[in-house]
PDB file of N, CA and C in Angstrom:
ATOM      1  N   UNK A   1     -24.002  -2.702 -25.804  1.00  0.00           N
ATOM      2  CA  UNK A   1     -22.936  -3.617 -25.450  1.00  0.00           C
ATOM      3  C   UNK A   1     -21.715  -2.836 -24.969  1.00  0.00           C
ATOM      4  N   UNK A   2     -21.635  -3.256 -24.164  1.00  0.00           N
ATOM      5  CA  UNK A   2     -20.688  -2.559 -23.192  1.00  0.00           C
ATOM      6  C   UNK A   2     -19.595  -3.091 -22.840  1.00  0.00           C
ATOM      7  N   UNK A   3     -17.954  -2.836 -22.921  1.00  0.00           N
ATOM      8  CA  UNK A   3     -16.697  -3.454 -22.824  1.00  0.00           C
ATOM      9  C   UNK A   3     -16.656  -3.673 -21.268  1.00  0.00           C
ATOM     10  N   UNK A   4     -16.273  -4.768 -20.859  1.00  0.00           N
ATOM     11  CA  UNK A   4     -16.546  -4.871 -19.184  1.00  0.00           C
ATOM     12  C   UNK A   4     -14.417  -4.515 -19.323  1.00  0.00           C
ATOM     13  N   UNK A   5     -13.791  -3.703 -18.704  1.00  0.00           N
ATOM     14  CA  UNK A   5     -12.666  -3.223 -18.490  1.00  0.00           C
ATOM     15  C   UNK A   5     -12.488  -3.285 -17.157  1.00  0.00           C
ATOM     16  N   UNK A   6     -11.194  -3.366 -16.624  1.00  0.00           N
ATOM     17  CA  UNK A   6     -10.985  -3.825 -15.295  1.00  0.00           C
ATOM     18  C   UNK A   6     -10.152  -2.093 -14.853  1.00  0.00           C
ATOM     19  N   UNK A   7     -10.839  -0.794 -14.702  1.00  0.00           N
ATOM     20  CA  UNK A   7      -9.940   0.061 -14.388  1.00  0.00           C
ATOM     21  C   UNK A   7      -9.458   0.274 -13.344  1.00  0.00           C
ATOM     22  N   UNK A   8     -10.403   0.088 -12.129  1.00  0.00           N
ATOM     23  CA  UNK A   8     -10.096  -0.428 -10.756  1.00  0.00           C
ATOM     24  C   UNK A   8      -9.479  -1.651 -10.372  1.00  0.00           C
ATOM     25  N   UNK A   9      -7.777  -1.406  -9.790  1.00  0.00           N
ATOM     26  CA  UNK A   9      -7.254  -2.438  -9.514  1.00  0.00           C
ATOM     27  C   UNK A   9      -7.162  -2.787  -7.639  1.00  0.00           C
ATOM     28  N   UNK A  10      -7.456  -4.007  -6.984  1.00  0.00           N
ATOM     29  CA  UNK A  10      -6.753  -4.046  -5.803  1.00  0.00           C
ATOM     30  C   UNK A  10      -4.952  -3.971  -5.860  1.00  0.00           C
ATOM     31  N   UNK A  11      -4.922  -2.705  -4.867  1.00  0.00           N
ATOM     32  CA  UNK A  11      -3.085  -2.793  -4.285  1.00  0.00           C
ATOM     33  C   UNK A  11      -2.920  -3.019  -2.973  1.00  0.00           C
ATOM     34  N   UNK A  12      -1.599  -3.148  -2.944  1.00  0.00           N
ATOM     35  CA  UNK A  12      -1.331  -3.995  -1.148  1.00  0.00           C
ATOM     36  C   UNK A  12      -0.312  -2.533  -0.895  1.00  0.00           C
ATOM     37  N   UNK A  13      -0.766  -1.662   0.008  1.00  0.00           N
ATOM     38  CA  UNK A  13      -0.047  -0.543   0.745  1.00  0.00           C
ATOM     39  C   UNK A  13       0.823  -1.710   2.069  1.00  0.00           C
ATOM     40  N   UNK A  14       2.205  -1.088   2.099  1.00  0.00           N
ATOM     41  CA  UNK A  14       2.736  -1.781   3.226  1.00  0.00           C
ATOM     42  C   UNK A  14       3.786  -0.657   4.004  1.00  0.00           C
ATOM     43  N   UNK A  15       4.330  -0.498   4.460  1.00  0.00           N
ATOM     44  CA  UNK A  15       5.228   0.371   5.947  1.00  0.00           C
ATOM     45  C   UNK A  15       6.184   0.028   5.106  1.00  0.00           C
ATOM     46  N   UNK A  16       7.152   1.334   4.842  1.00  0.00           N
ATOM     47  CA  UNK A  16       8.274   1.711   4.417  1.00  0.00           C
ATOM     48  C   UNK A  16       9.337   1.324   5.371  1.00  0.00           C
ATOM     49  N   UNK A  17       8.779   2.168   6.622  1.00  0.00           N
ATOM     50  CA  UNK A  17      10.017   2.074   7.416  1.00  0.00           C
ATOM     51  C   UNK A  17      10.133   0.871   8.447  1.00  0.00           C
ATOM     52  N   UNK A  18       8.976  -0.073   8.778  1.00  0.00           N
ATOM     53  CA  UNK A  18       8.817  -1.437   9.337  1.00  0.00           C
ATOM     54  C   UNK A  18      10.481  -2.280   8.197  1.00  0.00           C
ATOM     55  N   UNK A  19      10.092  -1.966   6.920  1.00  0.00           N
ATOM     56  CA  UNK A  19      10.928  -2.724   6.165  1.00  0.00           C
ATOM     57  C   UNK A  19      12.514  -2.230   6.289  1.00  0.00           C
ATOM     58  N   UNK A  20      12.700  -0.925   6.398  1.00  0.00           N
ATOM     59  CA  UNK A  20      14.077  -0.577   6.705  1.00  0.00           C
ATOM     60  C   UNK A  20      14.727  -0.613   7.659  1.00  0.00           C
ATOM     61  N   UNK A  21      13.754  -0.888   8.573  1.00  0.00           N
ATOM     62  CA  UNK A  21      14.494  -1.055  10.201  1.00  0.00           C
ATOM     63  C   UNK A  21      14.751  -2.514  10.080  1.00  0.00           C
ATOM     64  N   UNK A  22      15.771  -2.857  10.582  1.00  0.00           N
ATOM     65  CA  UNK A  22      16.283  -3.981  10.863  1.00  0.00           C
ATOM     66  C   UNK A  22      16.059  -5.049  12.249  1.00  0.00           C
ATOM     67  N   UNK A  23      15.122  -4.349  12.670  1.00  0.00           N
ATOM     68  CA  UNK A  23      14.702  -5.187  14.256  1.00  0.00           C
ATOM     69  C   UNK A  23      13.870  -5.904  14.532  1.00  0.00           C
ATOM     70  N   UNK A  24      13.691  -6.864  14.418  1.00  0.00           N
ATOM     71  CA  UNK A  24      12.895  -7.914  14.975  1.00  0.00           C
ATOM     72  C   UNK A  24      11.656  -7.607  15.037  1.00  0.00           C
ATOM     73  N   UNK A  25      10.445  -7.663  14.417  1.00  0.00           N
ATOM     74  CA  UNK A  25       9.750  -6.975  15.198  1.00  0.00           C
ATOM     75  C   UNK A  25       8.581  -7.987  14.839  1.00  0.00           C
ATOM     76  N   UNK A  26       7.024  -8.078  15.247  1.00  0.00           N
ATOM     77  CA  UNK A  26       6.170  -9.087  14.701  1.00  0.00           C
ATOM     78  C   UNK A  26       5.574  -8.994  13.506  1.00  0.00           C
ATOM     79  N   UNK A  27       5.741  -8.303  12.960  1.00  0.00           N
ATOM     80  CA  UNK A  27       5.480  -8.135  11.406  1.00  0.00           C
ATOM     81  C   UNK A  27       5.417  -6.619  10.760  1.00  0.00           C
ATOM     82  N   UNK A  28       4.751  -6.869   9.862  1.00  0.00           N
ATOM     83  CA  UNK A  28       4.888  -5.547   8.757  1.00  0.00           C
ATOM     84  C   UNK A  28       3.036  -4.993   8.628  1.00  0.00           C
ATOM     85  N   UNK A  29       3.002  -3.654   8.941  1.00  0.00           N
ATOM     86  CA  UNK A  29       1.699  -3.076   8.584  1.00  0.00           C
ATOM     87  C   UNK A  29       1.044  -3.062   6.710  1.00  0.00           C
ATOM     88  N   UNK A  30       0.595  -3.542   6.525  1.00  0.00           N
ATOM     89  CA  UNK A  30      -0.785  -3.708   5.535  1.00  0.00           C
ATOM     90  C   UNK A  30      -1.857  -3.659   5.282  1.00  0.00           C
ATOM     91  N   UNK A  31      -2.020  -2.675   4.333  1.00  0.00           N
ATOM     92  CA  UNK A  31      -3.118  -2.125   3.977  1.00  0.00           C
ATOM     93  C   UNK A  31      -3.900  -2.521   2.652  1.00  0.00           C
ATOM     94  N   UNK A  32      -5.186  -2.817   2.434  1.00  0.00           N
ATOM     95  CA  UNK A  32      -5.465  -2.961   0.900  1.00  0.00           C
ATOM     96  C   UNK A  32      -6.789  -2.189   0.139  1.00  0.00           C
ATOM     97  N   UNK A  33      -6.206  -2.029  -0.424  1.00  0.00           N
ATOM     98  CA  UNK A  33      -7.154  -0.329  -1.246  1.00  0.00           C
ATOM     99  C   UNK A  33      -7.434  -0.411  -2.978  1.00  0.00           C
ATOM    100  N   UNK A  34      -7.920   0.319  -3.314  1.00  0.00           N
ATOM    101  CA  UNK A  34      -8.177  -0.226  -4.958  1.00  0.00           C
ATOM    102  C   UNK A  34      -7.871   1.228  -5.250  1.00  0.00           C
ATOM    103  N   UNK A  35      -7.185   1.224  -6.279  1.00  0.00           N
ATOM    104  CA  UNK A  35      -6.933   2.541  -7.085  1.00  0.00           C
ATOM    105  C   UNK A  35      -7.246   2.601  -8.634  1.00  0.00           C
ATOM    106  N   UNK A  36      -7.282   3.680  -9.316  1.00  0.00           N
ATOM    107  CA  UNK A  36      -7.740   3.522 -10.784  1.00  0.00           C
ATOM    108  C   UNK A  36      -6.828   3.567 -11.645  1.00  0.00           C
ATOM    109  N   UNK A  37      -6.559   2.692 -12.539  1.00  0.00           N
ATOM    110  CA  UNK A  37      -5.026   2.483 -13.632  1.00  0.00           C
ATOM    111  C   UNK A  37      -4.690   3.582 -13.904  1.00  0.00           C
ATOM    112  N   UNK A  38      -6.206   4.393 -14.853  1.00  0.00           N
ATOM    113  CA  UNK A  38      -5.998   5.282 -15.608  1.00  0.00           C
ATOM    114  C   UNK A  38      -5.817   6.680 -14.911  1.00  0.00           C
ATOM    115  N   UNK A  39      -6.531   7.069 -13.449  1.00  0.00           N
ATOM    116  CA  UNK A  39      -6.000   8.503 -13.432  1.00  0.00           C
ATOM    117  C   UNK A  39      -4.611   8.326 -12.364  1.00  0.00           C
ATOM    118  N   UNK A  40      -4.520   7.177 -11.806  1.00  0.00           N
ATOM    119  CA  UNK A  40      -3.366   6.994 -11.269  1.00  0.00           C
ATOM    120  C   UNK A  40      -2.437   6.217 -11.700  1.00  0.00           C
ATOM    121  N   UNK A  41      -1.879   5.924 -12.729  1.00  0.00           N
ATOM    122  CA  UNK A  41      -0.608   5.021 -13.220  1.00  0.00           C
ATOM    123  C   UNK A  41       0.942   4.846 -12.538  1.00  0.00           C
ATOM    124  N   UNK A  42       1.047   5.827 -11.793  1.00  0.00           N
ATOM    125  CA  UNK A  42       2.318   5.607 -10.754  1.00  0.00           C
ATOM    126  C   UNK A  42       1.721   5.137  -9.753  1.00  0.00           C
ATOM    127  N   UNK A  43       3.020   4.446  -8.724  1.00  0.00           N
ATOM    128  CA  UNK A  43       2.417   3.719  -7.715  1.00  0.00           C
ATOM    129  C   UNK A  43       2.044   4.927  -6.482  1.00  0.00           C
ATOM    130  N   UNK A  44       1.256   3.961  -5.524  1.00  0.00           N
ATOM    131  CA  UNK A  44       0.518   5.031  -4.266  1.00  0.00           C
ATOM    132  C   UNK A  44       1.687   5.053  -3.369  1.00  0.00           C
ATOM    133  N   UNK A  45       1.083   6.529  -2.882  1.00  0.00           N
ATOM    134  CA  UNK A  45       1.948   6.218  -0.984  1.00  0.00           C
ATOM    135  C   UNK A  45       1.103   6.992  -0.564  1.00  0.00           C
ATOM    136  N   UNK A  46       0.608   6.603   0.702  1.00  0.00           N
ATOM    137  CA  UNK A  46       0.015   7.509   1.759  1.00  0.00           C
ATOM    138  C   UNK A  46       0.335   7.545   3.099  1.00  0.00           C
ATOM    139  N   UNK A  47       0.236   8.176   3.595  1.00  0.00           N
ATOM    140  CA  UNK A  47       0.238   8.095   5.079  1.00  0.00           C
ATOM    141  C   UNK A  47      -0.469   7.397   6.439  1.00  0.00           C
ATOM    142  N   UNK A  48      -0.204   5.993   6.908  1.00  0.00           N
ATOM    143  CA  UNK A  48      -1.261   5.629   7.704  1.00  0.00           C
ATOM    144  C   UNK A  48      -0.395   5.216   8.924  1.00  0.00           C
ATOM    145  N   UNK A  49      -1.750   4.808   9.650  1.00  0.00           N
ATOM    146  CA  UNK A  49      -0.887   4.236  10.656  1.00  0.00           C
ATOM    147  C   UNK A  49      -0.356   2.604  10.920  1.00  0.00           C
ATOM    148  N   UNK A  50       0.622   2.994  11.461  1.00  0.00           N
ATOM    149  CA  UNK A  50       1.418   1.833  11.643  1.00  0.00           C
ATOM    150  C   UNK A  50       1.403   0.516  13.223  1.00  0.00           C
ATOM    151  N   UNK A  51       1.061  -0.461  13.510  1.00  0.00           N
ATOM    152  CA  UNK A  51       0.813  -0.888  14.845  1.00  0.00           C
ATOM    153  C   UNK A  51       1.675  -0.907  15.502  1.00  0.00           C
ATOM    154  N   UNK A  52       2.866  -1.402  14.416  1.00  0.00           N
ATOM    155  CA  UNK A  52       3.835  -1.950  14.898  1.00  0.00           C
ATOM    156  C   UNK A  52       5.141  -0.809  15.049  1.00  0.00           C
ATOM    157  N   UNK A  53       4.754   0.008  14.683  1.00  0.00           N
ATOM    158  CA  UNK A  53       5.734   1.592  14.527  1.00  0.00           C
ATOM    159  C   UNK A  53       5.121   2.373  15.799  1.00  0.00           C
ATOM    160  N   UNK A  54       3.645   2.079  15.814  1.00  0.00           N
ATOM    161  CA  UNK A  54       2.930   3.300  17.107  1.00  0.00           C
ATOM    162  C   UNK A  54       3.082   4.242  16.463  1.00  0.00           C
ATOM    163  N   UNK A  55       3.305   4.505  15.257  1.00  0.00           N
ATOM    164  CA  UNK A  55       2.925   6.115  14.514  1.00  0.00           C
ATOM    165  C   UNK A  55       2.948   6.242  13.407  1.00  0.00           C
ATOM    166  N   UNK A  56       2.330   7.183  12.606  1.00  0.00           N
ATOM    167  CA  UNK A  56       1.898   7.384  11.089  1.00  0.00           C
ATOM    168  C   UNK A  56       3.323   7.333  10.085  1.00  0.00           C
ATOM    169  N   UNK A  57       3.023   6.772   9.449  1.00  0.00           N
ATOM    170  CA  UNK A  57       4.381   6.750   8.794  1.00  0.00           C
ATOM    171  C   UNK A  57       4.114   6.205   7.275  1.00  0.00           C
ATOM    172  N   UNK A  58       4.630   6.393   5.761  1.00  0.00           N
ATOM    173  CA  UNK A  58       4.066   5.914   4.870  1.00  0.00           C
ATOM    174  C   UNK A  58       3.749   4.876   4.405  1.00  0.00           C
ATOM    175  N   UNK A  59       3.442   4.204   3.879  1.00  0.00           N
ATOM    176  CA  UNK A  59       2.852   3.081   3.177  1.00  0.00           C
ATOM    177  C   UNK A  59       2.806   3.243   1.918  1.00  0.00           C
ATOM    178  N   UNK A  60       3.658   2.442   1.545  1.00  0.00           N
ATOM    179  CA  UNK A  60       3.939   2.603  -0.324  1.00  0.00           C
ATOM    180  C   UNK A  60       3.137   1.433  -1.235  1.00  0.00           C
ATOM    181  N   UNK A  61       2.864   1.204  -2.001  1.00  0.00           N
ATOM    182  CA  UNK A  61       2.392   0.183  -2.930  1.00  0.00           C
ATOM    183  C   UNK A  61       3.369  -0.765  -3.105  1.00  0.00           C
ATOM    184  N   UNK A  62       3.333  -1.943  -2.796  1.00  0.00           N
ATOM    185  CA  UNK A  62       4.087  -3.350  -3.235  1.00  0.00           C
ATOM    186  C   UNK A  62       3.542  -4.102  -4.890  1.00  0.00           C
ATOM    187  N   UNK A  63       4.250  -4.824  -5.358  1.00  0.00           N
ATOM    188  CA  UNK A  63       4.316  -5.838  -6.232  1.00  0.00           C
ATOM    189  C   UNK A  63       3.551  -6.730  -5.454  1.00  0.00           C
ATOM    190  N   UNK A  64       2.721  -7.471  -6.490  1.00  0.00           N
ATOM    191  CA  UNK A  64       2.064  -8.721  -5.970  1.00  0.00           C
ATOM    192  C   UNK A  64       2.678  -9.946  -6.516  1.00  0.00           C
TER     193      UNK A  64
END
């Protein structure tokens, strides 16, 4: 008998700098990825690309 534990969570990666720029633009880049509670407990950032930027730029973990 085996504890069914949820250690793998879905997170929503989104564009740092889509959000700090102030310009109009058609939306915000999003990404969604699953990470593990336990060897990762701080939130993610990685580097991806952006459509709406035309270039790599980070993507941090949001609140759901």
């Amino acid at each position: 008998m085996t504890k069914d534990k949820k250690i793998r969570i879905t997170v929503t990666l989104e564009c740092n700098s889509c959000i700090q720029k102030n310009i109009i633009k058609k939306g915000v880049s999003r990404y969604i990825t699953k990470k593990n509670q336990h060897r990762a407990p701080q939130r993610l950032e990685f580097r991806k690309f952006c459509p709406y930027c035309h270039k790599h730029t980070i993507h941090g973990e949001i609140k759901k």
